[in-house]
C-alpha atoms as a PDB file:
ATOM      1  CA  UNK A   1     -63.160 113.432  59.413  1.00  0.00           C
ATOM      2  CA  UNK A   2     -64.515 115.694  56.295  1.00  0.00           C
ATOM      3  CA  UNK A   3     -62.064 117.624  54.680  1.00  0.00           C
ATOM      4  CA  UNK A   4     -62.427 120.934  52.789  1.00  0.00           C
ATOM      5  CA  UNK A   5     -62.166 120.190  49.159  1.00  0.00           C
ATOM      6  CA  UNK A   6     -59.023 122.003  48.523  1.00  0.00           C
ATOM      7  CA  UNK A   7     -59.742 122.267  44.371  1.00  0.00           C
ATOM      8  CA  UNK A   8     -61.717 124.915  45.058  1.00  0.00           C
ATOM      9  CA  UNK A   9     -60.522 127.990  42.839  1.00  0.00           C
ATOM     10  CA  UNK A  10     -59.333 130.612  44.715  1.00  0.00           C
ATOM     11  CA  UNK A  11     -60.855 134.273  43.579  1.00  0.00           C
ATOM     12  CA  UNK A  12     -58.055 136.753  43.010  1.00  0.00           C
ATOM     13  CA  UNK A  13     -57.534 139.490  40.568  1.00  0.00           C
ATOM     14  CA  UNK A  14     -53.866 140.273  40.600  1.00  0.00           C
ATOM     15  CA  UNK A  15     -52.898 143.944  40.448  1.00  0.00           C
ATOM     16  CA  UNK A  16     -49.374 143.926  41.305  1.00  0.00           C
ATOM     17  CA  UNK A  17     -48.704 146.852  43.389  1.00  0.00           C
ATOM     18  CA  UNK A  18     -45.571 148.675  45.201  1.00  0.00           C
ATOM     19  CA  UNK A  19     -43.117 146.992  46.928  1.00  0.00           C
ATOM     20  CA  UNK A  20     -41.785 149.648  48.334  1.00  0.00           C
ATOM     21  CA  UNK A  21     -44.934 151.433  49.639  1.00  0.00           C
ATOM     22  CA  UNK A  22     -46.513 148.513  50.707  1.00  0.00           C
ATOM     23  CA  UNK A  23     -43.256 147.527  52.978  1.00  0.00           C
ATOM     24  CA  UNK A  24     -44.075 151.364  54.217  1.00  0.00           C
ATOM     25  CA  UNK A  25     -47.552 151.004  55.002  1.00  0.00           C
ATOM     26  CA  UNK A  26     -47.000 147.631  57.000  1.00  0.00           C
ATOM     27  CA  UNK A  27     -44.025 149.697  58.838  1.00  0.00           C
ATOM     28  CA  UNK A  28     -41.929 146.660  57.905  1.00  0.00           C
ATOM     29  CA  UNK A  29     -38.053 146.960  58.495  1.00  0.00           C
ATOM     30  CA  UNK A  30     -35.769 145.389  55.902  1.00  0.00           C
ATOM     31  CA  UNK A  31     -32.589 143.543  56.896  1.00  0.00           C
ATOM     32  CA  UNK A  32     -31.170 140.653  54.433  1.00  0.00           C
ATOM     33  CA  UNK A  33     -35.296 140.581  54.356  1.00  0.00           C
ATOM     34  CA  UNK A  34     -37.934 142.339  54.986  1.00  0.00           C
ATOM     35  CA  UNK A  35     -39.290 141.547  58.169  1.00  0.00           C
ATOM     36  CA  UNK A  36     -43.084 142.344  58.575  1.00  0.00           C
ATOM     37  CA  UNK A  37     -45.355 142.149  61.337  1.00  0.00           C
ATOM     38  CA  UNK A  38     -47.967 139.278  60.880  1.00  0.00           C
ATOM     39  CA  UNK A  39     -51.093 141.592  61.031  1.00  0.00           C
ATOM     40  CA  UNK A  40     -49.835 143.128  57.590  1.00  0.00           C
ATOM     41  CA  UNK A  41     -49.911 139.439  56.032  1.00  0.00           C
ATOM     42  CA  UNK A  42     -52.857 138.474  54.285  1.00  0.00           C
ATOM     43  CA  UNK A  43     -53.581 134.697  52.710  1.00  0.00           C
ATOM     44  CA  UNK A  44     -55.434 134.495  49.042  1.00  0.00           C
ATOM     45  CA  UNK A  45     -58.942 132.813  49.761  1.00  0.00           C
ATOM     46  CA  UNK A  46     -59.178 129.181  48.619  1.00  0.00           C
ATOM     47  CA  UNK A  47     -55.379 129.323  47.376  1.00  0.00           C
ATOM     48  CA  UNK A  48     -53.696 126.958  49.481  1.00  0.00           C
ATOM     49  CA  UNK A  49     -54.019 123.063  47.683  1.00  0.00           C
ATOM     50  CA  UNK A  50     -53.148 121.489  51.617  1.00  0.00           C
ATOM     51  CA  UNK A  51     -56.143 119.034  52.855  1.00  0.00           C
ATOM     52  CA  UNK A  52     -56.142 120.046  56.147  1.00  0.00           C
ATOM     53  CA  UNK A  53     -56.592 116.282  57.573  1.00  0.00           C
ATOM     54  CA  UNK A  54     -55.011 114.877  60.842  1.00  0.00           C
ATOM     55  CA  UNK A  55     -51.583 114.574  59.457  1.00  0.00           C
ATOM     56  CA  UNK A  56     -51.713 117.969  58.585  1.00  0.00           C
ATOM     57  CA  UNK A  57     -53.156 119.271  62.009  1.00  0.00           C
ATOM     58  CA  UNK A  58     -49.724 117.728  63.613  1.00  0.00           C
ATOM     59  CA  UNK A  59     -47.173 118.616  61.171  1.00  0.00           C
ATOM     60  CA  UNK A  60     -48.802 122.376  62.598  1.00  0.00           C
ATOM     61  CA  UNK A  61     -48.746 121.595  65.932  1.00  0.00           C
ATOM     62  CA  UNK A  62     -44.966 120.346  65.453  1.00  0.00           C
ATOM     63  CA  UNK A  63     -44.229 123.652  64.108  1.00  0.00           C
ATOM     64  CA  UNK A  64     -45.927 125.857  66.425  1.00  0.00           C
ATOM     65  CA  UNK A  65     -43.816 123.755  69.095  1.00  0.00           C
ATOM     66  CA  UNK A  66     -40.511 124.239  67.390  1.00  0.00           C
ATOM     67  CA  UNK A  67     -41.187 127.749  67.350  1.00  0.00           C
ATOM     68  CA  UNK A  68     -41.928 128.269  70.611  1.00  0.00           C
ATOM     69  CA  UNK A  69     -39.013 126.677  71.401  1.00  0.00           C
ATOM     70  CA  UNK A  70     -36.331 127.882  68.828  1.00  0.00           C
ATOM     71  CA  UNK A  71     -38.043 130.980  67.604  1.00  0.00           C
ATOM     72  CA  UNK A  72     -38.471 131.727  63.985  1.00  0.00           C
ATOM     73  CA  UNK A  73     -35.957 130.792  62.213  1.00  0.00           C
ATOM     74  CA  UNK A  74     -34.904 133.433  59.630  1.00  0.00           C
ATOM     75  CA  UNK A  75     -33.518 131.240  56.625  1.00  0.00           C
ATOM     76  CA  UNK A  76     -37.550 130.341  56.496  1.00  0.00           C
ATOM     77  CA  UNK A  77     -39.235 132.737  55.132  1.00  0.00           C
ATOM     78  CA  UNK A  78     -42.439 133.075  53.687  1.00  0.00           C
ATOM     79  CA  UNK A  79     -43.067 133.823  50.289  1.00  0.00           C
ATOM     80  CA  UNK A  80     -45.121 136.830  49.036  1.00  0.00           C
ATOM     81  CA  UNK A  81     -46.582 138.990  46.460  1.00  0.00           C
ATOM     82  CA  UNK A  82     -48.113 143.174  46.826  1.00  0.00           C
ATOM     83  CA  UNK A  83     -51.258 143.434  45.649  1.00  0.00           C
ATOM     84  CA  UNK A  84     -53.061 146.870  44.973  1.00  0.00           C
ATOM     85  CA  UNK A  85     -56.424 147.336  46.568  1.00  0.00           C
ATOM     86  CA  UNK A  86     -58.093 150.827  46.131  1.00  0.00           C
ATOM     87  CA  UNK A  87     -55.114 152.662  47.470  1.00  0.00           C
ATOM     88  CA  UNK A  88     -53.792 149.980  49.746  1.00  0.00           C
ATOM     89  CA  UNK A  89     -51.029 148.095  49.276  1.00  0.00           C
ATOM     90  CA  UNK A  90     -51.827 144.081  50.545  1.00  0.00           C
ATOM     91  CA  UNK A  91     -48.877 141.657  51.402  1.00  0.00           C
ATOM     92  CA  UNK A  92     -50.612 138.270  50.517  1.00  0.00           C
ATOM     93  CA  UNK A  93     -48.575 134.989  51.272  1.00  0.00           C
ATOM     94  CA  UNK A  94     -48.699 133.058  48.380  1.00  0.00           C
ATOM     95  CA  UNK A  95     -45.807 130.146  50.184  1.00  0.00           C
ATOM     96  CA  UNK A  96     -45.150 129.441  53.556  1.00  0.00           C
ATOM     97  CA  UNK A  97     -48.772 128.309  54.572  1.00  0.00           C
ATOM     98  CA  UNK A  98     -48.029 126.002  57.492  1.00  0.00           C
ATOM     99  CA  UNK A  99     -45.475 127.831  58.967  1.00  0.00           C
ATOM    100  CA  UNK A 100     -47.942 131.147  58.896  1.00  0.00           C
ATOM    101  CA  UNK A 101     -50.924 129.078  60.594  1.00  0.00           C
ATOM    102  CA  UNK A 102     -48.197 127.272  62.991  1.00  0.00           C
ATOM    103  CA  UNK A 103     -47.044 131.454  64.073  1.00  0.00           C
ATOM    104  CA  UNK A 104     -50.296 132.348  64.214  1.00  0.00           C
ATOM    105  CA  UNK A 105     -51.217 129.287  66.788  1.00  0.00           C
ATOM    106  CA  UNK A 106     -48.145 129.630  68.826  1.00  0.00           C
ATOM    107  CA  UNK A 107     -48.950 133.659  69.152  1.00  0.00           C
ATOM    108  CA  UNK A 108     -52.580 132.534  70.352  1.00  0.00           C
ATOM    109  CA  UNK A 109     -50.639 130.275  73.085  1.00  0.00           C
ATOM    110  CA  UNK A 110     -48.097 133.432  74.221  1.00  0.00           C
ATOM    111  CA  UNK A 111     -45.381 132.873  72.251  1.00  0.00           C
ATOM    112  CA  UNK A 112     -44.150 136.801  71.018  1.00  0.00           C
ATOM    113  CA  UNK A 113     -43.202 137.375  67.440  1.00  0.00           C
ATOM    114  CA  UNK A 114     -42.645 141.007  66.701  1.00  0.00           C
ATOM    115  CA  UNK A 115     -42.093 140.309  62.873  1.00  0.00           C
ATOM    116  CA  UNK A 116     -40.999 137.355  60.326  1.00  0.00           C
ATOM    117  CA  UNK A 117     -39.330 137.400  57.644  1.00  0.00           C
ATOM    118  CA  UNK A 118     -40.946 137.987  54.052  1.00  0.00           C
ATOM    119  CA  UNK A 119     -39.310 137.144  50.646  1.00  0.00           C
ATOM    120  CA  UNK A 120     -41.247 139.354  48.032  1.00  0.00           C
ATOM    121  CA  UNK A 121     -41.778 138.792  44.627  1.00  0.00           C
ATOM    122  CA  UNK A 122     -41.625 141.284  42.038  1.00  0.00           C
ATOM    123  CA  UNK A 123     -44.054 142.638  39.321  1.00  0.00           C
ATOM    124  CA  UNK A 124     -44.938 140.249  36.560  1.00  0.00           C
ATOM    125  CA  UNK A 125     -45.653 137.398  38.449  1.00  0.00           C
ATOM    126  CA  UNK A 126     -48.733 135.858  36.618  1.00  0.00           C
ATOM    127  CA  UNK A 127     -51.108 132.834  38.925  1.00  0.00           C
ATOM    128  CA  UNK A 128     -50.126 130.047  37.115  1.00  0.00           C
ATOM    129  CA  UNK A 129     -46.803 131.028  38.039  1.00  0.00           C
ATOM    130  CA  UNK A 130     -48.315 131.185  41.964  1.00  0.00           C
ATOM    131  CA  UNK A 131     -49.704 127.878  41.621  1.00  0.00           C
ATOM    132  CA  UNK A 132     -46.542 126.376  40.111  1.00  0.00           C
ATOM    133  CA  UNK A 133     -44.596 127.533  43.457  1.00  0.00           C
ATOM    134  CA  UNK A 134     -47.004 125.497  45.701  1.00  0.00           C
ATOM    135  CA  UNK A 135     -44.936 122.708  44.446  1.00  0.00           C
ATOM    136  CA  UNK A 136     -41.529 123.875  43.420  1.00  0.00           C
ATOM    137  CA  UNK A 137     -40.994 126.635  45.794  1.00  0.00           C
ATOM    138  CA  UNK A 138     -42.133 124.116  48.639  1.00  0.00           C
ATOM    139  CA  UNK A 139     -39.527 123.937  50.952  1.00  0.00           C
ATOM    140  CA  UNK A 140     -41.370 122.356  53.872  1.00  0.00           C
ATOM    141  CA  UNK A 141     -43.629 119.832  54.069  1.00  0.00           C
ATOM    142  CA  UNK A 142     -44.082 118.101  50.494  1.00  0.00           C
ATOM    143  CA  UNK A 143     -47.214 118.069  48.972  1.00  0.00           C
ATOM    144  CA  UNK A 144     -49.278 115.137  49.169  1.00  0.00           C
ATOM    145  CA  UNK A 145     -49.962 113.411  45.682  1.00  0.00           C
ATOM    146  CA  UNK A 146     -54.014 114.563  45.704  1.00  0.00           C
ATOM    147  CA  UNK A 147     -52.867 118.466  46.491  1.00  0.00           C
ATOM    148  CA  UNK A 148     -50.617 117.805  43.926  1.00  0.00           C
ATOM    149  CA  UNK A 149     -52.764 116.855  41.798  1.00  0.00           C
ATOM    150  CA  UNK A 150     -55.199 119.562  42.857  1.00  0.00           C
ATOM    151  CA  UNK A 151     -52.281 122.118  41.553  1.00  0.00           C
ATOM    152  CA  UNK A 152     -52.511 119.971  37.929  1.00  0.00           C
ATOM    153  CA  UNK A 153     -56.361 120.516  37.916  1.00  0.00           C
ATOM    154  CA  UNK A 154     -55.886 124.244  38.752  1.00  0.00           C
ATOM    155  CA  UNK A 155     -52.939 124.632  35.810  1.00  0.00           C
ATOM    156  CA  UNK A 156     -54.980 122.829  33.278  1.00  0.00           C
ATOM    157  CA  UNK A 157     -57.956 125.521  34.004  1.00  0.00           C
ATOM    158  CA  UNK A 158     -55.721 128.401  33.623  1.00  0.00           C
ATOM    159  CA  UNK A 159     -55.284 126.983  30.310  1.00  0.00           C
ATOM    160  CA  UNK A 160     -51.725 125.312  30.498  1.00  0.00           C
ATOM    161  CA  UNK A 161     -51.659 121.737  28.431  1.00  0.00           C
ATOM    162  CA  UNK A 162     -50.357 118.388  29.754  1.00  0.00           C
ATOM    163  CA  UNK A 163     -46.627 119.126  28.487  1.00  0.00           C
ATOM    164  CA  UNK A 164     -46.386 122.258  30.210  1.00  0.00           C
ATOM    165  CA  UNK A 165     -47.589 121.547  33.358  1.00  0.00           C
ATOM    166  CA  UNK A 166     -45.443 118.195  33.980  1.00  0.00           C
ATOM    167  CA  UNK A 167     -42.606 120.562  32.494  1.00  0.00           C
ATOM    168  CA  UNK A 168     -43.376 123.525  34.915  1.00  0.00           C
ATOM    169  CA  UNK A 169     -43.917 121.540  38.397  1.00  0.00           C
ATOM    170  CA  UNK A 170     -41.557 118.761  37.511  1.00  0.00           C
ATOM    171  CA  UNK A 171     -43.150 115.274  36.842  1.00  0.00           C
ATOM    172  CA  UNK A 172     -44.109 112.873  33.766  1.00  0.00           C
ATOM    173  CA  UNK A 173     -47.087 113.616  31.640  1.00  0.00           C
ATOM    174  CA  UNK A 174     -48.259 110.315  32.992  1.00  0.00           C
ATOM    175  CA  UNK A 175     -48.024 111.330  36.525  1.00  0.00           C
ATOM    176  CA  UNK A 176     -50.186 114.500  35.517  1.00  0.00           C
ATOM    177  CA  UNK A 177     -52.793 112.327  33.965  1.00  0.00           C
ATOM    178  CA  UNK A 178     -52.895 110.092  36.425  1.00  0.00           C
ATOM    179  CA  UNK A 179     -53.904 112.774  38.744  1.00  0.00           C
ATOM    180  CA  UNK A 180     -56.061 114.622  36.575  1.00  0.00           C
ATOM    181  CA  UNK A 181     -57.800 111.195  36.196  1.00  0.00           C
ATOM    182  CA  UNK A 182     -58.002 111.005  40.121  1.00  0.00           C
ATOM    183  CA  UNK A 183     -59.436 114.493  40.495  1.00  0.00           C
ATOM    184  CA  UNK A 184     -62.233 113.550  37.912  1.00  0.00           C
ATOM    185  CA  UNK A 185     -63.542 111.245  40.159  1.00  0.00           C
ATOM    186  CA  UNK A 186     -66.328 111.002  42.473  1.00  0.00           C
ATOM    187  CA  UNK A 187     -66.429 113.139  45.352  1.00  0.00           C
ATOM    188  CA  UNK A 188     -66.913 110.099  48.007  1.00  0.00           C
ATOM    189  CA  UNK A 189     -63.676 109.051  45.976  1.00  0.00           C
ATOM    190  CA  UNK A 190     -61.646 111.723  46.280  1.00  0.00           C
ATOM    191  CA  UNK A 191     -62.971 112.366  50.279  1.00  0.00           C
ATOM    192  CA  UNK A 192     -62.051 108.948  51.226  1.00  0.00           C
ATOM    193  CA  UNK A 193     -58.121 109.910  49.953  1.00  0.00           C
ATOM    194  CA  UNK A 194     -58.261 113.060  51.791  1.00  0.00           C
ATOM    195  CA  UNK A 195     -59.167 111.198  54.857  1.00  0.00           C
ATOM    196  CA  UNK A 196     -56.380 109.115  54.141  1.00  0.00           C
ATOM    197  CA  UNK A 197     -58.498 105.326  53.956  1.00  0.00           C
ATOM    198  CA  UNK A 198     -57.280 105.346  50.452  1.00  0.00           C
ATOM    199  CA  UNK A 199     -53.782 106.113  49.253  1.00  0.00           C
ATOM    200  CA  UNK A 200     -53.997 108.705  46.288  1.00  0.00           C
ATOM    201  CA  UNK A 201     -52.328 105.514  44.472  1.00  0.00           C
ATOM    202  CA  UNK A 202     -54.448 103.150  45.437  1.00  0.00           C
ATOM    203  CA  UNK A 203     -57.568 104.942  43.790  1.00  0.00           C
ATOM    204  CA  UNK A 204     -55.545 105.718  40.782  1.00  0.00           C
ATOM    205  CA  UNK A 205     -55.099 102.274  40.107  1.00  0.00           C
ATOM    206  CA  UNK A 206     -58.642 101.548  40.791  1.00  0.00           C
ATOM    207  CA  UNK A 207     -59.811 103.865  38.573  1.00  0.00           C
ATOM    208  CA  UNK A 208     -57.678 102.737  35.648  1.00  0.00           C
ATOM    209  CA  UNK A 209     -58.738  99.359  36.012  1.00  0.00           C
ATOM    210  CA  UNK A 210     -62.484  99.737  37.022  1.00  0.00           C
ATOM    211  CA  UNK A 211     -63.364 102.509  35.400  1.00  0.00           C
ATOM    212  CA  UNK A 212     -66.600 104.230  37.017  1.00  0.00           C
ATOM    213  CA  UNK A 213     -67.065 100.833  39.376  1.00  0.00           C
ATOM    214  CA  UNK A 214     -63.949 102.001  40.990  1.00  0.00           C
ATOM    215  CA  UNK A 215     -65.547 103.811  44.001  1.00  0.00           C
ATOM    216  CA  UNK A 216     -67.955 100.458  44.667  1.00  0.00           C
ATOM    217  CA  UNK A 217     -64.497  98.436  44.670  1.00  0.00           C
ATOM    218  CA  UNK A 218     -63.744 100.774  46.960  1.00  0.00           C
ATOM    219  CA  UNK A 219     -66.551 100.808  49.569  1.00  0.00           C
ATOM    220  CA  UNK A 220     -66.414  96.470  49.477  1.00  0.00           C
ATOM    221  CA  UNK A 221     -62.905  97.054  50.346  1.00  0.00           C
ATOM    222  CA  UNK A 222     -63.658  99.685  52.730  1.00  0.00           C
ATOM    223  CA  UNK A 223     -66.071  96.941  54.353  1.00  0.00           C
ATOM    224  CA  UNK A 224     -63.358  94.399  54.558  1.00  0.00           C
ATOM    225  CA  UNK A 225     -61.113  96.730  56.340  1.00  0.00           C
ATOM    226  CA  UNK A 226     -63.210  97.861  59.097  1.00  0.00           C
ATOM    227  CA  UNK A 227     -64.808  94.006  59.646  1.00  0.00           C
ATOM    228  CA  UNK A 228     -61.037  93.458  60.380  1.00  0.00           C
ATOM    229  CA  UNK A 229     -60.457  96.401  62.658  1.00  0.00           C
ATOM    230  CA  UNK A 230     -58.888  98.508  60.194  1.00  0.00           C
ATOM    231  CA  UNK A 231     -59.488 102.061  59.094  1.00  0.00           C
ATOM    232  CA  UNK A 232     -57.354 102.363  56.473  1.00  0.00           C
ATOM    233  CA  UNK A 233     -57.941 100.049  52.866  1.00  0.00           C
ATOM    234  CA  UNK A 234     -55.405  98.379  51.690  1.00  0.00           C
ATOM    235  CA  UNK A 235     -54.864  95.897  48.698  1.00  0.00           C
ATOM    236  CA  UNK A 236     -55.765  93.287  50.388  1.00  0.00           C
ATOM    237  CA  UNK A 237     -59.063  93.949  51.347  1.00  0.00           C
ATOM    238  CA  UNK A 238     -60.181  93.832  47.852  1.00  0.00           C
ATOM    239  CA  UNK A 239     -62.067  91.270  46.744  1.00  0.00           C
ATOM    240  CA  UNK A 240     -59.779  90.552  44.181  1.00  0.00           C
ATOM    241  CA  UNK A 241     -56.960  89.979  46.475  1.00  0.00           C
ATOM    242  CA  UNK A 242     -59.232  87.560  48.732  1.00  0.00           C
ATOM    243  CA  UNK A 243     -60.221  85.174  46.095  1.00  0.00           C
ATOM    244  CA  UNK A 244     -56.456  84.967  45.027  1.00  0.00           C
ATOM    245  CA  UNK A 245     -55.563  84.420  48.514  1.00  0.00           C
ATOM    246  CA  UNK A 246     -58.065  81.692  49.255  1.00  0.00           C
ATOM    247  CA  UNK A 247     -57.201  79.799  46.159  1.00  0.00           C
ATOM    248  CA  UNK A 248     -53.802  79.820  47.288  1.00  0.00           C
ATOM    249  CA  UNK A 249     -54.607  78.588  50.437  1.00  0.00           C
ATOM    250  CA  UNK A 250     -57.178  75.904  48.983  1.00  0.00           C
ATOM    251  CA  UNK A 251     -53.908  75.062  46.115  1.00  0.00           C
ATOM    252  CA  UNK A 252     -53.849  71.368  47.888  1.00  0.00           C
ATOM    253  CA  UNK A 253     -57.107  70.672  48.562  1.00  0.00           C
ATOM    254  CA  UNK A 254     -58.110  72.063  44.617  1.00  0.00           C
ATOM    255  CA  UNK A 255     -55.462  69.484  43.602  1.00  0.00           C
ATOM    256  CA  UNK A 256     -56.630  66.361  45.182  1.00  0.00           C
ATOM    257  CA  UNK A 257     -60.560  67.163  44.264  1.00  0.00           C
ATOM    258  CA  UNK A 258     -59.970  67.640  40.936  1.00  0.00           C
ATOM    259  CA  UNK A 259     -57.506  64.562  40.748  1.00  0.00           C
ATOM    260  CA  UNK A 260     -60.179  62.359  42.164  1.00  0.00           C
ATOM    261  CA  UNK A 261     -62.973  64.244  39.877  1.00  0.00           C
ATOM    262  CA  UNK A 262     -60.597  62.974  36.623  1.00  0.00           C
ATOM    263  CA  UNK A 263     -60.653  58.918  38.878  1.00  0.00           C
ATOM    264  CA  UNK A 264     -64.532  59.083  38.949  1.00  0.00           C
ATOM    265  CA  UNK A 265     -66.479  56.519  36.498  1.00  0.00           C
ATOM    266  CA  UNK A 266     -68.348  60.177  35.281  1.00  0.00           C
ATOM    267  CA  UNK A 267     -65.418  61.905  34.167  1.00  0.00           C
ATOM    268  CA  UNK A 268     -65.982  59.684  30.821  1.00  0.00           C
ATOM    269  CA  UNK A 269     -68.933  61.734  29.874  1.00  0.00           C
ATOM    270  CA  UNK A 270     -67.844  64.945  30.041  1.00  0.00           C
ATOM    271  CA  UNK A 271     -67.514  66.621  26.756  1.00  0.00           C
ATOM    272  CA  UNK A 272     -63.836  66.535  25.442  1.00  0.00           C
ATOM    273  CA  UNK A 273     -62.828  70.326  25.541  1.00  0.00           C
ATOM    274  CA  UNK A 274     -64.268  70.328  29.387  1.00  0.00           C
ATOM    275  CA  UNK A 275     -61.870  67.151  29.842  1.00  0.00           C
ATOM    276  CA  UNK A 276     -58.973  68.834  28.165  1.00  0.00           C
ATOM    277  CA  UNK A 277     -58.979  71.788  29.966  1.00  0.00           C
ATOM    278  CA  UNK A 278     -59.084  69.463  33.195  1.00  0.00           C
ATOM    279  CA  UNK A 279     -56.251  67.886  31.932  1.00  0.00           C
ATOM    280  CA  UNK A 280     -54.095  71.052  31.747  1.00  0.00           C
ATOM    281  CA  UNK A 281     -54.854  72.050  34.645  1.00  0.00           C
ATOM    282  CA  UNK A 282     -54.101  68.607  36.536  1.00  0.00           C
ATOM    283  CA  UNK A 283     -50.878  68.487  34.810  1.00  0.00           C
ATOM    284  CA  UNK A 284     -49.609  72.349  35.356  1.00  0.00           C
ATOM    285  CA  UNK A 285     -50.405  71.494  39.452  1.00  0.00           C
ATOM    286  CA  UNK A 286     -48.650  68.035  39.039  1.00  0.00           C
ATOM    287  CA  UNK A 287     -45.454  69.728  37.556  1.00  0.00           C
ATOM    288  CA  UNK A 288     -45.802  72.813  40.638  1.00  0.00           C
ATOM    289  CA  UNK A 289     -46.708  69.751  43.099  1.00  0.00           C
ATOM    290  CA  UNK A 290     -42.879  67.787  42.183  1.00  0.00           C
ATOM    291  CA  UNK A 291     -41.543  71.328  42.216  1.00  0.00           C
ATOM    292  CA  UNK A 292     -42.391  72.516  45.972  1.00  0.00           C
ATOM    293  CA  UNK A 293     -41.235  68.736  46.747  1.00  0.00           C
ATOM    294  CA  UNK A 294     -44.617  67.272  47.085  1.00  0.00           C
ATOM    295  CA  UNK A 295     -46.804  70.398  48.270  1.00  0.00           C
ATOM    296  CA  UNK A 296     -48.287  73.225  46.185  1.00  0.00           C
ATOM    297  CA  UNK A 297     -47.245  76.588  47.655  1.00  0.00           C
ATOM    298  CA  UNK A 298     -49.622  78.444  49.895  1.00  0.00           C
ATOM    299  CA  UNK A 299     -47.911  81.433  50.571  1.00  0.00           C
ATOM    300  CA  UNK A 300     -47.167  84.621  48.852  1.00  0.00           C
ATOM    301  CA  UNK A 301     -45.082  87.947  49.177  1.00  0.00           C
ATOM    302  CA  UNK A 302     -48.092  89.861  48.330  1.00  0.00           C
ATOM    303  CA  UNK A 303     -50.288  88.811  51.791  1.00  0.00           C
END
């Protein structure tokens, strides 16, 4: 599955416009809300940060279904801002993403919704201050750490520093650089997280240990995985993790080679520093050998 890239920057000029008027023009009726038919409710092009994956595809599904069977419920509502266009007034939904694509799939399977409910926000409201709300006015389904991320790459282009934007949505500078680091990477990098055969954490750390070999570290690993039936890479289908395992797993047989390598007549001639770094070695898996009570350790918590 290929994923939209959801970094892409959304085109909007923000002209705030009239609440009032525009609640008019979309003949909404206002309770503790206003309630607005969903024609009237627009979506900003290329705003929402959600990879729309197979996780996300059900968590929609499971909506439309809970809505079909509940209804709406009315202490969800979405969140959005009037925008002036010539001498229209626009409702765009700037929150409330999911639940607006779950209505809109549940109307297309006869489900009736005369109107939602529609939190709007007032004049002032700059897109940085938008973008911050994907995050902190979530109150659904939590972003996923690459759209979060995807929000950090967006802030940082609207001009916002590192400080601010781990102030503004609520994590570490660290975190933010972290995923600024992650969106910098390859495409095929960032695809295979959006597909979900890489965590978003997983390719972090590959990246700050591998540098720009991260994505080939990847792709072995990604090898490994489906040679074992797997879709989805893990640590230990990394090469590193391999060789670690199958020296544990080789601990006794290691041990009794390089004993009988130190009993041949030829270990004589060796040069001294090989033979003393032989004799290190034989004596740190002699001391591990009388603590395991005779056999080194094979196992680990990390397989």
């Amino acid at each position: 599955m290929s994923n939209i890239h959801p970094e892409v920057e959304p085109e909007i000029n923000l002209h705030p416009g009239a609440i009032k008027l525009a609640m008019k023009q979309a003949q909404a009726s206002s309770r503790d809300l206003w309630q607005v038919s969903i024609e009237h409710l627009k979506i900003i092009e290329n705003f929402n940060v959600r990879v729309k994956g197979k996780s996300y595809l059900e968590h929609i599904r499971s909506l439309a279904d809970s809505m079909k069977r509940e209804g709406y419920y009315q202490n969800k509502p979405l969140a959005g801002y009037v925008v002036r266009e010539g001498n229209k007034q626009i409702i765009y939904v700037y929150d409330g993403h999911c639940r607006l694509e779950a209505i809109r799939l549940a109307m297309s399977e006869g489900m009736e919704l005369p109107k939602i409910p529609v939190v709007v926000s007032q004049a002032g409201v700059a897109i940085e201050d938008l973008t911050v709300a994907l995050v902190q006015g979530n109150n659904g389904k939590p972003l996923t750490p690459y759209e979060t991320g995807v929000v950090c790459k967006r802030l940082s282009t609207y001009g916002l520093d590192i400080t601010t934007i781990a102030s503004r949505i609520g994590i570490s500078t660290q975190y933010v650089n972290e995923l600024l680091l992650l969106m910098s990477s390859p495409t095929q990098l960032r695809q295979l997280v959006m597909d979900e055969v890489v965590s978003a954490t997983m390719a972090i750390e590959m990246l700050m240990q591998y540098g720009e070999r991260a994505l080939e570290k990847i792709l072995e690993a990604q090898k490994n995985a489906q040679a074992a039936g797997k879709e989805r890479i893990t640590r230990k289908h990394l090469a590193s993790h391999s060789f670690h395992k199958l020296v544990r797993k080789s601990a006794n047989n290691l041990y009794t080679a390089i004993t009988e390598v130190k009993a041949d007549p030829g270990y004589a001639g060796l040069s001294e520093s090989t033979r003393e770094k032989l004799e290190v070695l034989i004596n740190k898996l002699s001391d591990a050998q009388v603590d395991t009570g005779g056999a080194l350790s094979t196992q680990s918590n990390n397989d």
